[in-house]
Structure formats: structure tokens, C-alpha cells
PDB file of N, CA and C in Angstrom:
ATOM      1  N   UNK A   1       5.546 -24.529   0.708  1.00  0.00           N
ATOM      2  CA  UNK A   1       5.464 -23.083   0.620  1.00  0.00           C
ATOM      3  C   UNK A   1       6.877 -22.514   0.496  1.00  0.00           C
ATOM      4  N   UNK A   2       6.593 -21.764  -0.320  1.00  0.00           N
ATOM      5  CA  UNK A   2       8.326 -21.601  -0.386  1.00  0.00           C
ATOM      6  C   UNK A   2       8.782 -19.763   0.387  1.00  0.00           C
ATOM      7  N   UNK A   3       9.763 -19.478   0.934  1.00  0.00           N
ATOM      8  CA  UNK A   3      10.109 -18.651   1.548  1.00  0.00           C
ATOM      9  C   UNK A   3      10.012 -17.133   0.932  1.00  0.00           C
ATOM     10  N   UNK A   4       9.086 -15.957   1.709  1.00  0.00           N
ATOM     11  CA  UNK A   4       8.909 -14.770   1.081  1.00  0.00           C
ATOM     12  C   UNK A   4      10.054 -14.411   0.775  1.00  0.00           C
ATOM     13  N   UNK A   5      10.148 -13.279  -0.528  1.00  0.00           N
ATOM     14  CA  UNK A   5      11.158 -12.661  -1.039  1.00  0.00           C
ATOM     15  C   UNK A   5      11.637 -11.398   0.472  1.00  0.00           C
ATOM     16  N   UNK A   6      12.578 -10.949   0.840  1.00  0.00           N
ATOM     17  CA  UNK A   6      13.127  -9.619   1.712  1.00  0.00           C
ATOM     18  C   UNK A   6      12.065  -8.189   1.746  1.00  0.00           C
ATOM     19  N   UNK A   7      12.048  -8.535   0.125  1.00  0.00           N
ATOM     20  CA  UNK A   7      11.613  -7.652  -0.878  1.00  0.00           C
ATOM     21  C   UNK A   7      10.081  -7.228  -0.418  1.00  0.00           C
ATOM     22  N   UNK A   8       9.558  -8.481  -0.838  1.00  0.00           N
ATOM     23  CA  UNK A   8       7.983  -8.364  -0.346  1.00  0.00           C
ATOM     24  C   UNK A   8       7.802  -8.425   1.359  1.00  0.00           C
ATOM     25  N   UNK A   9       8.430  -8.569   1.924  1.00  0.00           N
ATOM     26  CA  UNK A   9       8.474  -8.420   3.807  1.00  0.00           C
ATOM     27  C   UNK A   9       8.151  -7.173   3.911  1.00  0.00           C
ATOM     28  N   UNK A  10       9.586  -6.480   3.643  1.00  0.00           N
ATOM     29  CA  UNK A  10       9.598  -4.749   3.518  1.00  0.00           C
ATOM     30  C   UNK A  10       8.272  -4.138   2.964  1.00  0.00           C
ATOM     31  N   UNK A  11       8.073  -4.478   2.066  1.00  0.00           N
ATOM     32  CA  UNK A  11       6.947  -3.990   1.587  1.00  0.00           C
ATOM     33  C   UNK A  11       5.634  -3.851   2.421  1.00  0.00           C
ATOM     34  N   UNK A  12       5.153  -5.274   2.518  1.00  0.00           N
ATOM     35  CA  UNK A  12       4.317  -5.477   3.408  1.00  0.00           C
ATOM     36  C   UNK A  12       4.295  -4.835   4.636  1.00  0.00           C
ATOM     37  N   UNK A  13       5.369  -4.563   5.537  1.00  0.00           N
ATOM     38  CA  UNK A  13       5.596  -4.000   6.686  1.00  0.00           C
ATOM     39  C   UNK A  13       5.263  -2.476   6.915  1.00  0.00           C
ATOM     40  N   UNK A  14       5.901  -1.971   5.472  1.00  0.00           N
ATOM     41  CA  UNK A  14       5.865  -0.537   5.444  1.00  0.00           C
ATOM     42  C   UNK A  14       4.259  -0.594   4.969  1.00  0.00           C
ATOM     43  N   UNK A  15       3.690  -1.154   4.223  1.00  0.00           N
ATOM     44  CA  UNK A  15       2.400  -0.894   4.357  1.00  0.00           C
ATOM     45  C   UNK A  15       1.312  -0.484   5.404  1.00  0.00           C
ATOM     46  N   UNK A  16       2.057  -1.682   6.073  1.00  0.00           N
ATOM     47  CA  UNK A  16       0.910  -1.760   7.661  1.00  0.00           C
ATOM     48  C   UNK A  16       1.698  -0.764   8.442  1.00  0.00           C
ATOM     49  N   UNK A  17       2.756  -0.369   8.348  1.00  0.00           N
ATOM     50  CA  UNK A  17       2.923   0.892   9.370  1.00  0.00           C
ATOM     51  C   UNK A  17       2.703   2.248   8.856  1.00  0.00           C
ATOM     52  N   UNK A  18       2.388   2.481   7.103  1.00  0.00           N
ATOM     53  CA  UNK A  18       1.854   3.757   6.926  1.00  0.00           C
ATOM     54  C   UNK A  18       0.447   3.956   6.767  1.00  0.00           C
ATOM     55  N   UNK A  19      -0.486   2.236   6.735  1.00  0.00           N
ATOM     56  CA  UNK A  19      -1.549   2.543   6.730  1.00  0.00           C
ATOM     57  C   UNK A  19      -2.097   2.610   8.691  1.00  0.00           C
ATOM     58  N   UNK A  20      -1.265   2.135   9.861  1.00  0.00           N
ATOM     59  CA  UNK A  20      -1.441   2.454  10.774  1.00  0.00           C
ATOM     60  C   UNK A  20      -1.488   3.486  11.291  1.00  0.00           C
ATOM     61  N   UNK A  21      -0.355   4.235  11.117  1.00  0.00           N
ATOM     62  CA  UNK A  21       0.530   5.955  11.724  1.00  0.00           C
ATOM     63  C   UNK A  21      -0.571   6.799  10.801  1.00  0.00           C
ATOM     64  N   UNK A  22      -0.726   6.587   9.776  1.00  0.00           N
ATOM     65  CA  UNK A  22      -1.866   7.499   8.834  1.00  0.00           C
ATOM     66  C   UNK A  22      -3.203   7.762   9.363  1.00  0.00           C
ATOM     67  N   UNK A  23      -3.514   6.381   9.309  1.00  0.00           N
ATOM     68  CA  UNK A  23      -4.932   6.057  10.247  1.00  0.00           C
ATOM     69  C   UNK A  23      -4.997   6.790  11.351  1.00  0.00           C
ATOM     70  N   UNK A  24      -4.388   6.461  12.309  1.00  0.00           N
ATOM     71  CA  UNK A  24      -4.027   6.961  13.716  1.00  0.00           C
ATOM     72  C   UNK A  24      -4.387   8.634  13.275  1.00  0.00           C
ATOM     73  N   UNK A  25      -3.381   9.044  12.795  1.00  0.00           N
ATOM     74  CA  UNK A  25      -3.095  10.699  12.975  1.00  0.00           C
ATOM     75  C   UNK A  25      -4.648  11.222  12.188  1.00  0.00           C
ATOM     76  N   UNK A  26      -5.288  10.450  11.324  1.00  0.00           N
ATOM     77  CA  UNK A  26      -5.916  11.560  10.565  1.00  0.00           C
ATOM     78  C   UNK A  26      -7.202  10.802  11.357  1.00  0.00           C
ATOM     79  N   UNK A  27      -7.496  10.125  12.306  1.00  0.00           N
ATOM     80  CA  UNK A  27      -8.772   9.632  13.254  1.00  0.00           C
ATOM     81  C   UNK A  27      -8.475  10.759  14.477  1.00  0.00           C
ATOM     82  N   UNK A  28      -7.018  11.334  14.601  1.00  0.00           N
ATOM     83  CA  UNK A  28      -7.056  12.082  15.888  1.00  0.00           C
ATOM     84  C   UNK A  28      -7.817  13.294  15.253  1.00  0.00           C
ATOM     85  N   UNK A  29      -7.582  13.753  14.393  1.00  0.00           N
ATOM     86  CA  UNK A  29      -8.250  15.268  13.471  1.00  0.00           C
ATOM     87  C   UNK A  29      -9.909  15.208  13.594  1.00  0.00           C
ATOM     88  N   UNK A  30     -10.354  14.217  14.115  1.00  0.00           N
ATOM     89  CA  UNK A  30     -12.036  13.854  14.339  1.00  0.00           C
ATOM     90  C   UNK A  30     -12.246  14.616  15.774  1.00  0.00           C
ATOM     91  N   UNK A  31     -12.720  15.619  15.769  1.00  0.00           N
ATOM     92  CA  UNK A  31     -13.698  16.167  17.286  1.00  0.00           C
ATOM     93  C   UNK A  31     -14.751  15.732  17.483  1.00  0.00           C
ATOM     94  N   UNK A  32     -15.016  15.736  18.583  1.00  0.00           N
ATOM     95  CA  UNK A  32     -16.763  15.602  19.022  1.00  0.00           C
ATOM     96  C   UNK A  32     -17.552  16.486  18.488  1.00  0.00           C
ATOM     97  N   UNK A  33     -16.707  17.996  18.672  1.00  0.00           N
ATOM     98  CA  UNK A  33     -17.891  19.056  18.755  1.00  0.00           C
ATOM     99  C   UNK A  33     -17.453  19.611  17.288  1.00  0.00           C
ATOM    100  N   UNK A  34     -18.444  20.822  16.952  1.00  0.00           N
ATOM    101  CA  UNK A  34     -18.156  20.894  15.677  1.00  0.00           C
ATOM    102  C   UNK A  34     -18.397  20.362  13.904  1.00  0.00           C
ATOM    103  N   UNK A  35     -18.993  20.652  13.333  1.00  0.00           N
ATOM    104  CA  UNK A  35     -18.776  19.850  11.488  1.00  0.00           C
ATOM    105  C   UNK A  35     -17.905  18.556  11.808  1.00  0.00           C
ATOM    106  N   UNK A  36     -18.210  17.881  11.410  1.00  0.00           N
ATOM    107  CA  UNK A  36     -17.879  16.382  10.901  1.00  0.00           C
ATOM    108  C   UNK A  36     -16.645  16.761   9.988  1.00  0.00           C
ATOM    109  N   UNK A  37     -15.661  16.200   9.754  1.00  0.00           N
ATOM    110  CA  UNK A  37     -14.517  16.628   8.685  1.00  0.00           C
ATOM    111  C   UNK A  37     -14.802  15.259   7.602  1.00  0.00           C
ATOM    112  N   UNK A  38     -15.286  15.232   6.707  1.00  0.00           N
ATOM    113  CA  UNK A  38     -15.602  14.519   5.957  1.00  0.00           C
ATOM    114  C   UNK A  38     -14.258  14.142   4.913  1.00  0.00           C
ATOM    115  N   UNK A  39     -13.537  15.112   4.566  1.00  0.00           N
ATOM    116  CA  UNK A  39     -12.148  14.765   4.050  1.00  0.00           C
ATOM    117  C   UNK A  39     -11.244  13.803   5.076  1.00  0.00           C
ATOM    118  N   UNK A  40     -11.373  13.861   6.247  1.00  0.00           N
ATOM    119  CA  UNK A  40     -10.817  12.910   7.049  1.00  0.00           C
ATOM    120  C   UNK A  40     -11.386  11.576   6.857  1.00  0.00           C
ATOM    121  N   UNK A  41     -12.845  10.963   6.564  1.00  0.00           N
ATOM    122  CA  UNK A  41     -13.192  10.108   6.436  1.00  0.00           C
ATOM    123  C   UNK A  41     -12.244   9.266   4.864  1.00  0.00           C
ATOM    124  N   UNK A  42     -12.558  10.518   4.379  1.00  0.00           N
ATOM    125  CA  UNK A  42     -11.895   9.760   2.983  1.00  0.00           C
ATOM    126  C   UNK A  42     -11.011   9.090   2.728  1.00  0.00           C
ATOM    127  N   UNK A  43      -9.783  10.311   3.573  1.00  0.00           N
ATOM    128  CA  UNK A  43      -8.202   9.886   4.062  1.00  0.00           C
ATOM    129  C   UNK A  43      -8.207   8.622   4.403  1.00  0.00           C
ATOM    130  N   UNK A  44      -8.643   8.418   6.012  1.00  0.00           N
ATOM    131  CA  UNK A  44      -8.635   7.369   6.553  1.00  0.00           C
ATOM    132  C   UNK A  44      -9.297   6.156   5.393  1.00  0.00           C
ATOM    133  N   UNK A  45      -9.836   6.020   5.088  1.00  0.00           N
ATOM    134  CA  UNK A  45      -9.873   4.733   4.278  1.00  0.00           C
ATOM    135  C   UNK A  45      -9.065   4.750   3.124  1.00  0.00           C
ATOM    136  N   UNK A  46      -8.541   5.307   2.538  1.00  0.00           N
ATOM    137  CA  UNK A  46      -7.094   5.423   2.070  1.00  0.00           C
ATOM    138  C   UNK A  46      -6.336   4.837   2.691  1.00  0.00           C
ATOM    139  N   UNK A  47      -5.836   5.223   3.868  1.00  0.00           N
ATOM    140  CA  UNK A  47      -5.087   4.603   4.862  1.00  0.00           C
ATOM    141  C   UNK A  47      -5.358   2.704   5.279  1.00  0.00           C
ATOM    142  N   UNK A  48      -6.609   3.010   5.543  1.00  0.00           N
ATOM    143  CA  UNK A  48      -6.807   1.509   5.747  1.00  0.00           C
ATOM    144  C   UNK A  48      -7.072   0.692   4.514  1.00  0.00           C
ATOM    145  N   UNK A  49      -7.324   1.259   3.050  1.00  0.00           N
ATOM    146  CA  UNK A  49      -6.492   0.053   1.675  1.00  0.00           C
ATOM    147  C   UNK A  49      -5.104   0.206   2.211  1.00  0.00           C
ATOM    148  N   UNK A  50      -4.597   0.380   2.394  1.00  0.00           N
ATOM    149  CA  UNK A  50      -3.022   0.682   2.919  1.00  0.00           C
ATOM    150  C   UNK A  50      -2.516  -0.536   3.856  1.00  0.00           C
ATOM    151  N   UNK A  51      -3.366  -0.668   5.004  1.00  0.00           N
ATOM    152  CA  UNK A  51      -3.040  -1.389   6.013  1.00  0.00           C
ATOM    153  C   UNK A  51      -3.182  -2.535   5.223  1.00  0.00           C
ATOM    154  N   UNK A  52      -4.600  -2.765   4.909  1.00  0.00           N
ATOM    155  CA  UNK A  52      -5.347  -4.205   4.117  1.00  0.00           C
ATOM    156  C   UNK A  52      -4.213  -4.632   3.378  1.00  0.00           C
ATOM    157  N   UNK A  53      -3.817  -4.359   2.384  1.00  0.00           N
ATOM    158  CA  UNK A  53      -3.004  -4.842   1.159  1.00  0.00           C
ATOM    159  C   UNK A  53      -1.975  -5.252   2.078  1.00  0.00           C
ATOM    160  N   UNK A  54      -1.339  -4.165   3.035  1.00  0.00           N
ATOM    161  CA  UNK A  54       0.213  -4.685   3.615  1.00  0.00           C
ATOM    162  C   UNK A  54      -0.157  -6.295   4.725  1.00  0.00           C
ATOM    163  N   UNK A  55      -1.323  -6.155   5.169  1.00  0.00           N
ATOM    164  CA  UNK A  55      -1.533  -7.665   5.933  1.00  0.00           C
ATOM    165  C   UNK A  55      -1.779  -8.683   5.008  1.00  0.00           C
ATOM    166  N   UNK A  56      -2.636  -8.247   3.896  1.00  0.00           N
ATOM    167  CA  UNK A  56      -2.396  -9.283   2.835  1.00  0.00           C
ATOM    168  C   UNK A  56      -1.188  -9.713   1.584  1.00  0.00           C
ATOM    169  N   UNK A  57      -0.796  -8.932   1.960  1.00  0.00           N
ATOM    170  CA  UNK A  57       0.863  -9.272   1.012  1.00  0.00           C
ATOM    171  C   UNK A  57       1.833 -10.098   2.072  1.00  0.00           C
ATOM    172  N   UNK A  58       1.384  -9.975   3.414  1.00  0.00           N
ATOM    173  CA  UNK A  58       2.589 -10.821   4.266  1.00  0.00           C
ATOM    174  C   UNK A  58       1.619 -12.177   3.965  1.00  0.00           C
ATOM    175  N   UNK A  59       0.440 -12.120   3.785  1.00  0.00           N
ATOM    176  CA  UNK A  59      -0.326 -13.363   4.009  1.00  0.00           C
ATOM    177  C   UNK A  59      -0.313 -14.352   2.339  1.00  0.00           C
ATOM    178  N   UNK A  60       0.595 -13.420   1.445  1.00  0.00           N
ATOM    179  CA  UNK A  60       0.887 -14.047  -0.009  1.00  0.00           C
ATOM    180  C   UNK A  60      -0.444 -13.981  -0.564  1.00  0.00           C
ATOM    181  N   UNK A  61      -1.900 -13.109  -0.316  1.00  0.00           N
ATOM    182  CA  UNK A  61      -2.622 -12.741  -1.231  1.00  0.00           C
ATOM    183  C   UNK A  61      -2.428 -11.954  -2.759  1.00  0.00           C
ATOM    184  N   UNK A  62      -2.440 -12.851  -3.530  1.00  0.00           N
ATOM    185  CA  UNK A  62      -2.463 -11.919  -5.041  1.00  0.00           C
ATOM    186  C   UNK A  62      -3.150 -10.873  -4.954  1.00  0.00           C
ATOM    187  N   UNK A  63      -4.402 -10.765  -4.801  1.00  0.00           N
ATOM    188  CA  UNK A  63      -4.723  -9.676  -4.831  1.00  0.00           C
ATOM    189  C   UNK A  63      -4.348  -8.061  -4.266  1.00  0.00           C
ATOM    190  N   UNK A  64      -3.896  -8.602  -2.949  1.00  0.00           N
ATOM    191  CA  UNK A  64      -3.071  -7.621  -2.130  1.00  0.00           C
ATOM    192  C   UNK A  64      -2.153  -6.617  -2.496  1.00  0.00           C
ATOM    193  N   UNK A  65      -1.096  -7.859  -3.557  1.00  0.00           N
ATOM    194  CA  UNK A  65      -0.213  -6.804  -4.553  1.00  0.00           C
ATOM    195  C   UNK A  65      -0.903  -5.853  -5.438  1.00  0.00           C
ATOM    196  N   UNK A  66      -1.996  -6.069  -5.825  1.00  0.00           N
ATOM    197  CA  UNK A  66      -2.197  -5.114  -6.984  1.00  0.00           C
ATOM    198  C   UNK A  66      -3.130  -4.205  -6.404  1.00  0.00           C
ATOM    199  N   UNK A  67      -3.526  -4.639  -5.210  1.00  0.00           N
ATOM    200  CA  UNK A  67      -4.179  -3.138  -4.613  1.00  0.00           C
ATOM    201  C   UNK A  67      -3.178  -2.017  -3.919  1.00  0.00           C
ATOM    202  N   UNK A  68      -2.204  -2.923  -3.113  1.00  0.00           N
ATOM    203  CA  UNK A  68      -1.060  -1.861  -2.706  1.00  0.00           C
ATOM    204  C   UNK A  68      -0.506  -1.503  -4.144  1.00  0.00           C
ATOM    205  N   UNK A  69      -0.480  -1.814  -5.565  1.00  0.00           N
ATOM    206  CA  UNK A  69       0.306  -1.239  -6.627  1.00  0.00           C
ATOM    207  C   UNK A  69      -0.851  -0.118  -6.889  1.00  0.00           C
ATOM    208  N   UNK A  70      -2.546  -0.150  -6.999  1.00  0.00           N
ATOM    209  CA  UNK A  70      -3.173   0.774  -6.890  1.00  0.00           C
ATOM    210  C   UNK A  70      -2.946   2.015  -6.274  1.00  0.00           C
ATOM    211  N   UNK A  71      -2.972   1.537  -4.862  1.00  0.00           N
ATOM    212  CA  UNK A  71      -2.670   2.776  -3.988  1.00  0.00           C
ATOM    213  C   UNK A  71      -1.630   3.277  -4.019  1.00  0.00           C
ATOM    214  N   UNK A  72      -0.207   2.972  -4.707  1.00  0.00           N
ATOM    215  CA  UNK A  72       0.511   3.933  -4.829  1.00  0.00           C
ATOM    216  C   UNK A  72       0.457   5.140  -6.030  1.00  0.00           C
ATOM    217  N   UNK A  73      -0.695   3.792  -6.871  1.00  0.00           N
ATOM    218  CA  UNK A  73      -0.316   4.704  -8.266  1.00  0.00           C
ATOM    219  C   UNK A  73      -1.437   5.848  -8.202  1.00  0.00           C
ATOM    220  N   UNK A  74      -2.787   5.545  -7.255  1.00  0.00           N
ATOM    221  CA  UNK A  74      -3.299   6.412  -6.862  1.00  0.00           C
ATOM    222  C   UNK A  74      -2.573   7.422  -6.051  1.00  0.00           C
ATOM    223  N   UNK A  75      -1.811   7.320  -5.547  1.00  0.00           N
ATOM    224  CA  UNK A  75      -0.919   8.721  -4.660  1.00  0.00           C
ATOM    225  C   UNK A  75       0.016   9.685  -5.765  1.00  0.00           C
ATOM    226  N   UNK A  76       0.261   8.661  -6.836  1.00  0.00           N
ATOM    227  CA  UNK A  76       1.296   9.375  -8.258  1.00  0.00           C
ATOM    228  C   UNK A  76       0.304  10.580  -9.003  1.00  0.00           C
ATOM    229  N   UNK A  77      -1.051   9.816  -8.872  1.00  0.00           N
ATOM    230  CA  UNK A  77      -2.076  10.708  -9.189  1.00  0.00           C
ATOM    231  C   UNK A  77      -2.039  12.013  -8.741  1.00  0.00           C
ATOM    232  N   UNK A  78      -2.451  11.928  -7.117  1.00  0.00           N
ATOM    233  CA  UNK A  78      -2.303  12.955  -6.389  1.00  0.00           C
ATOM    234  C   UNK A  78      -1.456  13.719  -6.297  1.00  0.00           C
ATOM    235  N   UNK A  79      -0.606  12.841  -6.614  1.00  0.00           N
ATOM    236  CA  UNK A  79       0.696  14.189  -6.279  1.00  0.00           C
ATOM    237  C   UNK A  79       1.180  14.824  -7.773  1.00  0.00           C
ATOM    238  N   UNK A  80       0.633  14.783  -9.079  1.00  0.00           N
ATOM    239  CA  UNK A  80       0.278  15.556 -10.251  1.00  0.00           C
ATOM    240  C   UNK A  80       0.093  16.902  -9.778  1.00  0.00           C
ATOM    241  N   UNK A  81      -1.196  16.784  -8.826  1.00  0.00           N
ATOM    242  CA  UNK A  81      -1.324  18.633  -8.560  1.00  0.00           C
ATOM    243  C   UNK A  81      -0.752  19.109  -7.075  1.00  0.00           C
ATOM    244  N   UNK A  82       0.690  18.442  -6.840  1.00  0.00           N
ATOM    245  CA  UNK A  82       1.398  19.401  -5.870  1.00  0.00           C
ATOM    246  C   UNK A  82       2.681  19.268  -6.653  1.00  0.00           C
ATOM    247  N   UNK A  83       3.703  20.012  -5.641  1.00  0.00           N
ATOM    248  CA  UNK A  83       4.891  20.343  -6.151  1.00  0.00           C
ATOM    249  C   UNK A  83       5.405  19.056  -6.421  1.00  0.00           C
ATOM    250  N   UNK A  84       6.496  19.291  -7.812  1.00  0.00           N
ATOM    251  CA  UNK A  84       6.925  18.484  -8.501  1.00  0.00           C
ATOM    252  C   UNK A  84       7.686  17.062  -8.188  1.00  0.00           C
ATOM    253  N   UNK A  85       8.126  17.914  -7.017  1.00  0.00           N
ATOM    254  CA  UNK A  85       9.255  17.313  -6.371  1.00  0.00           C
ATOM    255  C   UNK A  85       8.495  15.518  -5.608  1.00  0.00           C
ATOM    256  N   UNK A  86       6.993  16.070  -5.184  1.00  0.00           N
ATOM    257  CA  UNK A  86       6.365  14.934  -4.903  1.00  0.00           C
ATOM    258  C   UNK A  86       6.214  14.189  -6.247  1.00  0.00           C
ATOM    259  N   UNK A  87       5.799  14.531  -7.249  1.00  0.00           N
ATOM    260  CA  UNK A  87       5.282  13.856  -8.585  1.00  0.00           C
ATOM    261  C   UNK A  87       6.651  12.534  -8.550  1.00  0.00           C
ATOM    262  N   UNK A  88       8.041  13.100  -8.285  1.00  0.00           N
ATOM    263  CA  UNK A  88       8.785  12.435  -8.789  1.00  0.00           C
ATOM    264  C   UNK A  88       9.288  11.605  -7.864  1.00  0.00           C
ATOM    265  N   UNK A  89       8.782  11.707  -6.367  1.00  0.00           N
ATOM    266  CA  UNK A  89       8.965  10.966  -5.291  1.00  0.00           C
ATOM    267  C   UNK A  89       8.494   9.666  -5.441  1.00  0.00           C
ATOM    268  N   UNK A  90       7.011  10.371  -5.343  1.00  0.00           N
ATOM    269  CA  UNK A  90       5.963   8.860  -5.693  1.00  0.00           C
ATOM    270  C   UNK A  90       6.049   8.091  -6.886  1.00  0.00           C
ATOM    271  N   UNK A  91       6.440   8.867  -7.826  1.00  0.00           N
ATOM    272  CA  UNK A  91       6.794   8.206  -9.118  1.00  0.00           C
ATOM    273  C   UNK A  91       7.821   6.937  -8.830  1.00  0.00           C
ATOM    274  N   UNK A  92       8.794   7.459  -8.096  1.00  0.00           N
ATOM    275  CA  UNK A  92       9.645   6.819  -8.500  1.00  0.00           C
ATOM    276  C   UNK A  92       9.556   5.239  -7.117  1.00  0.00           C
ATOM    277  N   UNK A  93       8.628   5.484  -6.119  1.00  0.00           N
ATOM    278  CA  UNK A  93       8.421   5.145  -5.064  1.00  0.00           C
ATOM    279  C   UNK A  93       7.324   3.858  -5.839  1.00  0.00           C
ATOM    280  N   UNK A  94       6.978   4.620  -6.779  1.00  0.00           N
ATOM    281  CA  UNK A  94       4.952   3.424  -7.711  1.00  0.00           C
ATOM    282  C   UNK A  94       6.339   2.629  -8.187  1.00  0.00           C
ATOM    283  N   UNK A  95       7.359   3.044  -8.775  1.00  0.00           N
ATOM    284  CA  UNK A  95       8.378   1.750  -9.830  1.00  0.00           C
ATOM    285  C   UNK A  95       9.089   0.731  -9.040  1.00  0.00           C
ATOM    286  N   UNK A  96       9.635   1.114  -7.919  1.00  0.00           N
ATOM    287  CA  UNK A  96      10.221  -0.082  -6.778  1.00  0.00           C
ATOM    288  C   UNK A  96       9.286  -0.603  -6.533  1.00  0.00           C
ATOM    289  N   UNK A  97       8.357  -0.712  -5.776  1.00  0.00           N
ATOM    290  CA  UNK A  97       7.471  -1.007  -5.751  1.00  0.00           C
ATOM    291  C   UNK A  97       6.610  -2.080  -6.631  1.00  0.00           C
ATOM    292  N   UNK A  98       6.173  -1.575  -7.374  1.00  0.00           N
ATOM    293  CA  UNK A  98       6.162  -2.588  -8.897  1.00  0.00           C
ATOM    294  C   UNK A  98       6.969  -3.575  -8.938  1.00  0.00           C
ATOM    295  N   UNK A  99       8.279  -2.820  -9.334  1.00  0.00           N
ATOM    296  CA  UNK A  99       9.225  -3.979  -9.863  1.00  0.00           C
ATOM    297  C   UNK A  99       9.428  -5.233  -8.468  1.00  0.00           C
ATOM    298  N   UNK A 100       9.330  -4.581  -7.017  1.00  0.00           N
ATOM    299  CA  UNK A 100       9.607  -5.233  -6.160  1.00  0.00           C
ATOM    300  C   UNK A 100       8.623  -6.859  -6.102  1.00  0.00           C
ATOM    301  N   UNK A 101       7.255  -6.329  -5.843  1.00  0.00           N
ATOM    302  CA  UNK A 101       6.251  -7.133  -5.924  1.00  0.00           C
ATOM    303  C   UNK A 101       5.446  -7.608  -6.761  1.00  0.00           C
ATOM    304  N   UNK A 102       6.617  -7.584  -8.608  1.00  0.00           N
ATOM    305  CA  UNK A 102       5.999  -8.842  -9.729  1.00  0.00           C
ATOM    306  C   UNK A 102       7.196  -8.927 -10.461  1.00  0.00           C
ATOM    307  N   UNK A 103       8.176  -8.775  -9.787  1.00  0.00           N
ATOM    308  CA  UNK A 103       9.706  -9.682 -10.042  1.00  0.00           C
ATOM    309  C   UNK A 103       9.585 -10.678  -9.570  1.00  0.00           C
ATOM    310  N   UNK A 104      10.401 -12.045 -10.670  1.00  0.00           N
ATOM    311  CA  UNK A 104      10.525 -13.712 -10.676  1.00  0.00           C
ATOM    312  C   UNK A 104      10.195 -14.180  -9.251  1.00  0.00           C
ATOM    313  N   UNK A 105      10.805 -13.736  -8.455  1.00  0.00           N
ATOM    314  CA  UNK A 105      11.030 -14.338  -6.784  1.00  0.00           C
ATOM    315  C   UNK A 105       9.965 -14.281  -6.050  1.00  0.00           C
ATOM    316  N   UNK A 106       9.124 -12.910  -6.112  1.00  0.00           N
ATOM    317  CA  UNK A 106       7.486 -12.515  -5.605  1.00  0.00           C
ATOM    318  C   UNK A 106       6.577 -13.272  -6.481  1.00  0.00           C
ATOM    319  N   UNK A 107       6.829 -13.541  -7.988  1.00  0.00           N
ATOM    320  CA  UNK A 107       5.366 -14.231  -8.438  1.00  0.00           C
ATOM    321  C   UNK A 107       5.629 -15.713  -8.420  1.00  0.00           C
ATOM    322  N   UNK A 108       6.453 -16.496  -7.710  1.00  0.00           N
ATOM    323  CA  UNK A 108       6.487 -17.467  -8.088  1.00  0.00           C
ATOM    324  C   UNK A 108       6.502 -17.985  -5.925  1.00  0.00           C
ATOM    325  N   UNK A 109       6.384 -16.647  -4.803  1.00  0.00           N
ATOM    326  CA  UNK A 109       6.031 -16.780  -3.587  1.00  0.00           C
ATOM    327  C   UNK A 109       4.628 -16.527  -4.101  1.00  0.00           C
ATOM    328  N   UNK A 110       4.311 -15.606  -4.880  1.00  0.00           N
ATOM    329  CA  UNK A 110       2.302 -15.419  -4.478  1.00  0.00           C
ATOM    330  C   UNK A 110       1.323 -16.960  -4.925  1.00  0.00           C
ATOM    331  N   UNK A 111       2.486 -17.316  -6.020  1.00  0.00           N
ATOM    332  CA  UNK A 111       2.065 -18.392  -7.029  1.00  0.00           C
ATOM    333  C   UNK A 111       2.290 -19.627  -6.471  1.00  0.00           C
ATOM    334  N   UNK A 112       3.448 -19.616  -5.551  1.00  0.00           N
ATOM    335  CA  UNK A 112       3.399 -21.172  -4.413  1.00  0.00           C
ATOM    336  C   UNK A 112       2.512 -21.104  -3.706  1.00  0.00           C
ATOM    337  N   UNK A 113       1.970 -19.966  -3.001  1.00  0.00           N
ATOM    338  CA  UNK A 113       1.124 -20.185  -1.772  1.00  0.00           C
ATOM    339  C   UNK A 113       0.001 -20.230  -2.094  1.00  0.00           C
ATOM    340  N   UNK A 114      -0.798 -19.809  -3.435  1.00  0.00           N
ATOM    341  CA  UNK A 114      -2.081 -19.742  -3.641  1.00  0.00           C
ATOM    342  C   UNK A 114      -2.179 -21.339  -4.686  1.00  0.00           C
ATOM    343  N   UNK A 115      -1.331 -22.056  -4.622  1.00  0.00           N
ATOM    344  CA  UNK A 115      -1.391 -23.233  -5.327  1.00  0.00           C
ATOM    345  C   UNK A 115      -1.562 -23.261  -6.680  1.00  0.00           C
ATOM    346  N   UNK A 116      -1.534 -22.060  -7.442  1.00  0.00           N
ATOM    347  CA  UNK A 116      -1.366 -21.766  -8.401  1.00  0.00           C
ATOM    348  C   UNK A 116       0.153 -22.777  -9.527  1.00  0.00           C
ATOM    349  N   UNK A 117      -0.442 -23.418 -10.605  1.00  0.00           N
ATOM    350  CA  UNK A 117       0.452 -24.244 -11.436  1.00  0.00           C
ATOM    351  C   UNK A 117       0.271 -23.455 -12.831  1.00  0.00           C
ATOM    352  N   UNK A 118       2.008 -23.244 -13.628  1.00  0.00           N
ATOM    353  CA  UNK A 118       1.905 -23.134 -14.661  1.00  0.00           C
ATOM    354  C   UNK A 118       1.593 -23.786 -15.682  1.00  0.00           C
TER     355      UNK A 118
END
């Protein structure tokens, strides 16, 4: 098995701590009493593809990468209809990202561990 890239650590890490802190905060917005907040449901599983992908990218799942590359590019989406300033955050947040986790060093860690041969 050959040793994760820095690259993909970070990644992975920040995954599981924004799909945690996310989770967390938008499960506290749930009351007992009162309408059900059904936009909170949504959130939160947002949040938890979030967590998923970041435990499976430390665990060298292929698939993992391209769902955390989903969910960011799903947030590039979202942030189309707010201020600009997000458009170009996440934008530029979906390209590190990318480039981080299917640059030489990451496909050839996802590609050792899943026994994958060229």
C-alpha cells in the first residue's frame, strides 16, 4: 500500500469536520414542538454525503473522491444564486479540490489500495 498523498489527508479531514460541525448545527435547528423544518432534513444529508466521502477518501475509496468532487460542485451550483463573491469562493474551492484528489500521487494511492493494475 503505498503512502496517502498530504493532499488527500487534508481533504479527507476537512470533509469529516464540515460534514460533522454542519450536521451538528443544522440537527440543533430541529424542535420538538412546532412544524417539522423539512429544509433542515435536506441540509443535513448534504452534510452527511460530506462526512461519508471524507471517511471514505481516508479509507482510499474511489468512489469517495468523486462524490466529495460532487458535493462541491453541487455547492458551485448553489452558490450561482447568491452573491458573487460565493460563486467564486466555491468555484475556486470545486478546482483545488479536483486537482488535489485526481493528480498523479492521489490516483496512483486510490489505484494501489483498491488493487487496481494498469
Amino acid at each position: 500500500m503505498r503512502k496517502r498523498p498530504l493532499s488527500v489527508t487534508a481533504i479527507g479531514y476537512l470533509y469529516i469536520a464540515i460534514g460533522v460541525i454542519a450536521l451538528v448545527s443544522h440537527l440543533a435547528m430541529v424542535r420538538l414542538h412546532g412544524p417539522f423544518p423539512y429544509d433542515v432534513l435536506w441540509a443535513s444529508l448534504v452534510e452527511l454525503i460530506a462526512l461519508i466521502s471524507g471517511i471514505y477518501i481516508l479509507r482510499a475509496t474511489n468512489w469517495a473522491r468523486w462524490l466529495a468532487l460532487a458535493w462541491i460542485v453541487f455547492h458551485v451550483v448553489l452558490s450561482a444564486f447568491h452573491a458573487p463573491l460565493e460563486l467564486i469562493i466555491h468555484s475556486l474551492l470545486c478546482l483545488v479540490i479536483a486537482y488535489c484528489l485526481f493528480r498523479p500521487p492521489a490516483n496512483a494511492y486510490f489505484r494501489a489500495v483498491t488493487g487496481e493494475v494498469n
